[in-house]
N, C-alpha and C. Protein backbone atom coordinates (compact mmCIF):
# COMPACT_ATOMS: atom_id res chain seq x y z
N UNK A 1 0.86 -1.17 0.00
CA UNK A 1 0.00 0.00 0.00
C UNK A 1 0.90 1.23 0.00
N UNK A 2 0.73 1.75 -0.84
CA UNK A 2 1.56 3.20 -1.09
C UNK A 2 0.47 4.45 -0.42
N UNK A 3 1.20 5.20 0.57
CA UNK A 3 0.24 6.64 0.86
C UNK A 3 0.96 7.63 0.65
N UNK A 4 0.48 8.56 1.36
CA UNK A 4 0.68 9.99 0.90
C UNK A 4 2.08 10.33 1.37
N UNK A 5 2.80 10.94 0.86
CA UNK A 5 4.09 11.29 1.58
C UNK A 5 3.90 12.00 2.68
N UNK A 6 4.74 12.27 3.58
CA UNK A 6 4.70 12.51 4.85
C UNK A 6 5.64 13.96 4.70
N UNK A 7 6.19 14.31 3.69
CA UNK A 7 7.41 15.69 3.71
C UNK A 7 8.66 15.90 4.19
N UNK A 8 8.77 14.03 4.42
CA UNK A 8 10.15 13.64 4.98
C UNK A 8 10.38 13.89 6.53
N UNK A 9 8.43 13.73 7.15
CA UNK A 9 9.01 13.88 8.40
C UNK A 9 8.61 12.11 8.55
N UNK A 10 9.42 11.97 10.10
CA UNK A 10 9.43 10.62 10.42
C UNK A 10 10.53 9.78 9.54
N UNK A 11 10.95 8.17 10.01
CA UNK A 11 11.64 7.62 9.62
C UNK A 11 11.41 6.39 9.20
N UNK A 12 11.72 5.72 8.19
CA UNK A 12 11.84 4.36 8.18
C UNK A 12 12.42 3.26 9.10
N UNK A 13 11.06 2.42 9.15
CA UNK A 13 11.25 1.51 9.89
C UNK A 13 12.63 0.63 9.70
N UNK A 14 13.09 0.53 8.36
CA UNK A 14 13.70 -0.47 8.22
C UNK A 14 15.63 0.12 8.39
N UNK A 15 15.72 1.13 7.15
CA UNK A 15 16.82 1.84 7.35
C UNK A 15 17.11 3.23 8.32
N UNK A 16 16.07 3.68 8.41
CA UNK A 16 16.28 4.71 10.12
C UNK A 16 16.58 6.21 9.27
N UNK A 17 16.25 6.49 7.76
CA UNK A 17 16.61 7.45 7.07
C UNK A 17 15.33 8.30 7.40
N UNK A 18 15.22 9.34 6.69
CA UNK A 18 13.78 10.35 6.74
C UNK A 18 12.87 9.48 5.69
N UNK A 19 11.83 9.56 5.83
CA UNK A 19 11.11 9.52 4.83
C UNK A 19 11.13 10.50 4.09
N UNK A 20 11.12 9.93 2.33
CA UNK A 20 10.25 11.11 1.60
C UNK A 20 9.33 11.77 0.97
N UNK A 21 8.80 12.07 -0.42
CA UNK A 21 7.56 12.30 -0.56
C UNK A 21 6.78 10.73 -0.73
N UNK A 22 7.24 9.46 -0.76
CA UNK A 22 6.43 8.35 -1.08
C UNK A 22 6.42 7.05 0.02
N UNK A 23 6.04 6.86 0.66
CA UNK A 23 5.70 6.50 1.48
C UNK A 23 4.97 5.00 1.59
N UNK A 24 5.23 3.47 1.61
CA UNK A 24 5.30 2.26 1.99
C UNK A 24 4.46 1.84 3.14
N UNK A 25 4.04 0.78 3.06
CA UNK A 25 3.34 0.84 4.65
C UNK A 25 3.56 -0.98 5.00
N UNK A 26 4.78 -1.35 5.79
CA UNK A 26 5.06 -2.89 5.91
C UNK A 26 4.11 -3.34 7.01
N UNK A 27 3.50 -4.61 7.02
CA UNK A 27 3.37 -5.55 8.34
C UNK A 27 4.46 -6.67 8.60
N UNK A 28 5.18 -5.52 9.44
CA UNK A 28 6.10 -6.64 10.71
C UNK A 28 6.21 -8.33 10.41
N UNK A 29 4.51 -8.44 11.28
CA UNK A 29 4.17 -9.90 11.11
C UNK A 29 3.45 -9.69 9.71
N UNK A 30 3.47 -10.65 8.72
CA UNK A 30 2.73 -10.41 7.32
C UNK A 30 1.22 -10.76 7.64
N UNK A 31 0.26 -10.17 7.31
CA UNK A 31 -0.99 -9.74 7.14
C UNK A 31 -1.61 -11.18 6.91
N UNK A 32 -1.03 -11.94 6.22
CA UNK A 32 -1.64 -13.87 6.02
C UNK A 32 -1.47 -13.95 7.11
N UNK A 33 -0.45 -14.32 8.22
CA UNK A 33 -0.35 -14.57 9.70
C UNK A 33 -1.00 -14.09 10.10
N UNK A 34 -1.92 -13.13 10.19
CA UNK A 34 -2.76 -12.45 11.28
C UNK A 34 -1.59 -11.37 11.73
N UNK A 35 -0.95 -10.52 10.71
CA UNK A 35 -0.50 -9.12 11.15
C UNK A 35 -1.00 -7.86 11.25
N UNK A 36 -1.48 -7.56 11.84
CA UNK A 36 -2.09 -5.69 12.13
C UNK A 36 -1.02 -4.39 11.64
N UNK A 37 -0.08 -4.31 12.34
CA UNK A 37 0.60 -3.71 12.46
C UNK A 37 1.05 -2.80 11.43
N UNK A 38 1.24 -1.91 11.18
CA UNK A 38 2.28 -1.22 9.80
C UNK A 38 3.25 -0.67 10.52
N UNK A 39 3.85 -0.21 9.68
CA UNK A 39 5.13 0.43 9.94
C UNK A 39 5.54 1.29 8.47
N UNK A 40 5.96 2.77 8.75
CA UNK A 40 6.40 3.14 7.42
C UNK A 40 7.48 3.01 7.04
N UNK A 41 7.88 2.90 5.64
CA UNK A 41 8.96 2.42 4.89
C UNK A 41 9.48 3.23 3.65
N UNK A 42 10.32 3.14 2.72
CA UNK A 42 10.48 3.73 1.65
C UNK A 42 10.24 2.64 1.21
N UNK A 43 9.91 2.94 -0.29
CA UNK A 43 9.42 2.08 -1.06
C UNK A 43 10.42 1.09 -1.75
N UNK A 44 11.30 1.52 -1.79
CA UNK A 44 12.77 0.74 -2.20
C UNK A 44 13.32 -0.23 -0.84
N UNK A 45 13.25 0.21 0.67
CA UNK A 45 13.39 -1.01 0.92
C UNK A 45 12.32 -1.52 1.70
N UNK A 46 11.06 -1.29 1.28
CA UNK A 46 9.74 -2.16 1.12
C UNK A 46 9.79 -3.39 0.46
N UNK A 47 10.89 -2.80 -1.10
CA UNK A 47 10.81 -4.00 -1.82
C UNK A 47 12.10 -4.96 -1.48
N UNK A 48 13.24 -4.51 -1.14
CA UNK A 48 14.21 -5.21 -0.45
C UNK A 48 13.48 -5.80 0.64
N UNK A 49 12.72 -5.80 1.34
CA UNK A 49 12.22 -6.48 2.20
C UNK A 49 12.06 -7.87 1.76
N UNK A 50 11.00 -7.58 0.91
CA UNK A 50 10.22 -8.73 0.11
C UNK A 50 10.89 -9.59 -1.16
N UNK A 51 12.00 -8.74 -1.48
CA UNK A 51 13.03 -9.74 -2.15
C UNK A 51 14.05 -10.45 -1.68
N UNK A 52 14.01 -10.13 -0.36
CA UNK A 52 15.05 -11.17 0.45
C UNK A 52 14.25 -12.13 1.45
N UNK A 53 13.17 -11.77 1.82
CA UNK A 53 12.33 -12.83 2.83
C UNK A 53 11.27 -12.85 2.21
N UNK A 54 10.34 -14.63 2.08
CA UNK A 54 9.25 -14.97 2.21
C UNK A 54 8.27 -14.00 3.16
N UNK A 55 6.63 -14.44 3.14
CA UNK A 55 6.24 -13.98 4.16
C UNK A 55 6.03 -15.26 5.22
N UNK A 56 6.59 -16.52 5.12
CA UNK A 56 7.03 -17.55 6.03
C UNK A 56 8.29 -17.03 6.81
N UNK A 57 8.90 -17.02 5.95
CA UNK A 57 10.63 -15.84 6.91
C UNK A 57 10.01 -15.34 7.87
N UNK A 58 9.57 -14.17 7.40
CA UNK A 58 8.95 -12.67 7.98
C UNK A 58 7.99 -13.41 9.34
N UNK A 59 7.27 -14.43 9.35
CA UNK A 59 6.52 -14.92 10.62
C UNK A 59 7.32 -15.03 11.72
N UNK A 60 8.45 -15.86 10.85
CA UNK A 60 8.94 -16.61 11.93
C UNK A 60 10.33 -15.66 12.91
N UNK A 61 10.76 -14.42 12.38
CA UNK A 61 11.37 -13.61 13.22
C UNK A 61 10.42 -12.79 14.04
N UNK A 62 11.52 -12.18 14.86
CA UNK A 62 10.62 -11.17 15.68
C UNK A 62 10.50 -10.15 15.03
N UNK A 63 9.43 -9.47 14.95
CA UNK A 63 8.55 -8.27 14.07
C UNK A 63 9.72 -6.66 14.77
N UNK A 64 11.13 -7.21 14.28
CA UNK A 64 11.93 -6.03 14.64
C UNK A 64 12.91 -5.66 13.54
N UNK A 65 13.44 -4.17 13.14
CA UNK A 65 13.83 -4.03 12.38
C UNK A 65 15.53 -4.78 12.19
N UNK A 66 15.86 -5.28 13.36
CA UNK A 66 17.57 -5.66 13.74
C UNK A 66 17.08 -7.42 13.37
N UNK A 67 15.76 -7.91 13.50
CA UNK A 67 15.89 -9.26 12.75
C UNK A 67 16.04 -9.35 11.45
N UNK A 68 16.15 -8.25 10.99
CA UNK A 68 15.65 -8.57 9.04
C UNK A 68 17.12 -8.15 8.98
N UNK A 69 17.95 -7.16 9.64
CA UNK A 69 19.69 -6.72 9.42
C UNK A 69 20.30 -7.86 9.43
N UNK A 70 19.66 -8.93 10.23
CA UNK A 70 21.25 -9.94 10.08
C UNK A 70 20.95 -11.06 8.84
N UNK A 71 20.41 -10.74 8.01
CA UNK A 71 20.77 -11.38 6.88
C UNK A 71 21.81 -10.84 6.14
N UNK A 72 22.93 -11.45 5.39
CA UNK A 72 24.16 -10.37 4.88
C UNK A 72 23.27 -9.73 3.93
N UNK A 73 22.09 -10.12 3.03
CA UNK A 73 21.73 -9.16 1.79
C UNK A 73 21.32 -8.14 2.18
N UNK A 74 20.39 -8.33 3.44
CA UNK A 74 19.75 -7.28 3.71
C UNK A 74 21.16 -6.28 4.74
N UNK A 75 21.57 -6.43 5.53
CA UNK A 75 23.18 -5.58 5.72
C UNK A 75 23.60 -4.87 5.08
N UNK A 76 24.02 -5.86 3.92
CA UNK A 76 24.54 -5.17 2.94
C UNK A 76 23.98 -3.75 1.79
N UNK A 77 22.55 -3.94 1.61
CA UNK A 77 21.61 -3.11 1.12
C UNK A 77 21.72 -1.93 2.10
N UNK A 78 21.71 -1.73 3.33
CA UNK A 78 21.49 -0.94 4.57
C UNK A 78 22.55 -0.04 4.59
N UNK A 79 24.02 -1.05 4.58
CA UNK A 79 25.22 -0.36 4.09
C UNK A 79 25.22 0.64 3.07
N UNK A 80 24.52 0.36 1.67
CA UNK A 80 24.39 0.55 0.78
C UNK A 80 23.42 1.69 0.82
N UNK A 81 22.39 2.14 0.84
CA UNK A 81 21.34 2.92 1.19
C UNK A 81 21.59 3.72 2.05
N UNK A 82 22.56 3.50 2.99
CA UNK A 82 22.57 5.09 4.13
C UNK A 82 22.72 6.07 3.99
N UNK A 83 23.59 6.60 2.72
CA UNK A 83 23.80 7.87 2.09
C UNK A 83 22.71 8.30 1.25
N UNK A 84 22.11 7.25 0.86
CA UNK A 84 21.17 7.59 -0.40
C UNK A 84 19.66 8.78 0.01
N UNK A 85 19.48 9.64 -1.04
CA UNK A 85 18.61 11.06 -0.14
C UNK A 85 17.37 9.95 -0.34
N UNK A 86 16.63 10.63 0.53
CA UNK A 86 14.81 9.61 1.28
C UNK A 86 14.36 9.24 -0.22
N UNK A 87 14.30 9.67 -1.48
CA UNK A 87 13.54 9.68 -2.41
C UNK A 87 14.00 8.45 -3.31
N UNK A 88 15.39 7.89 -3.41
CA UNK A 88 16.64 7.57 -4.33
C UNK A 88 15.52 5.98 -4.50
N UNK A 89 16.04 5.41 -5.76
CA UNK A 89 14.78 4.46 -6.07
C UNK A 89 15.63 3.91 -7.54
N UNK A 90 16.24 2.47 -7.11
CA UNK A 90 16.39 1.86 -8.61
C UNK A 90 15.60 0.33 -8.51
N UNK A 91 15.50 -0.04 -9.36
CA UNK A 91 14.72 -1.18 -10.04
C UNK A 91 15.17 -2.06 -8.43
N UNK A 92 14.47 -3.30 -8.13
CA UNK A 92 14.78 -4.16 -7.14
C UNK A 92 14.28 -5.59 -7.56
N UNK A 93 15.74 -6.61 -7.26
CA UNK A 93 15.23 -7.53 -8.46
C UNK A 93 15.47 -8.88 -7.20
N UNK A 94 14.39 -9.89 -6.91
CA UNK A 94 14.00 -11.40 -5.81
C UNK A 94 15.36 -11.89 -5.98
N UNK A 95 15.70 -11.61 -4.33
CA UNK A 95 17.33 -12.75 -4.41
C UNK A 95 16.99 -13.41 -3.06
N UNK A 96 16.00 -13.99 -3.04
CA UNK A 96 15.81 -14.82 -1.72
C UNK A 96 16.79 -15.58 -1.49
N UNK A 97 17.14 -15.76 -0.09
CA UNK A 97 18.05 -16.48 0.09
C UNK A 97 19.46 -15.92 0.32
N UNK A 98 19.58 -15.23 0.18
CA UNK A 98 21.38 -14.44 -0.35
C UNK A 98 21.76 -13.94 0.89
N UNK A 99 22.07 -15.01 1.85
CA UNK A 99 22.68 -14.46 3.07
C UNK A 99 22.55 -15.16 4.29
């Protein structure tokens, strides 16, 4: 679910950057499990989310942003993304598994 941008206030759940004008909305626990929850995201690693974990993965950790870091792909993306300004957005391509 994509909403309204926020004007870069607040942060992503996942990388801890500002948000910017586009705005993601993750469940923690995935929504098939019986997840409520959202959390906002950028949309780029919304999709890093979902190209490195199932939503079987995603059950079975704890609904925290430091369980999804210790995969090396996802690390490594985090590494990768910290400089990048709230908006920055290239293609994101399923490497389940990679870490």
């Amino acid at each position: 679910m994509t909403g309204a941008g926020t004007g870069g206030e607040g942060l992503c759940w996942l990388c801890g950057r500002p948000l910017g004008a586009r705005v993601e909305w993750h469940h923690p626990v995935p929504k098939s499990r019986g997840g409520r929850a959202m959390v906002p995201v950028h949309p780029l690693c919304h999709r890093t989310i979902h190209a490195c974990f199932t939503n079987a993965e995603l059950a079975r950790l704890p609904p925290l942003p430091d369980a999804l870091k210790e995969r090396e792909a996802m690390a490594r993306f985090l590494r990768w993304i910290a400089d990048k300004p709230p908006d920055f957005h290239v293609p994101t391509y399923k490497g389940r598994g990679g870490g």
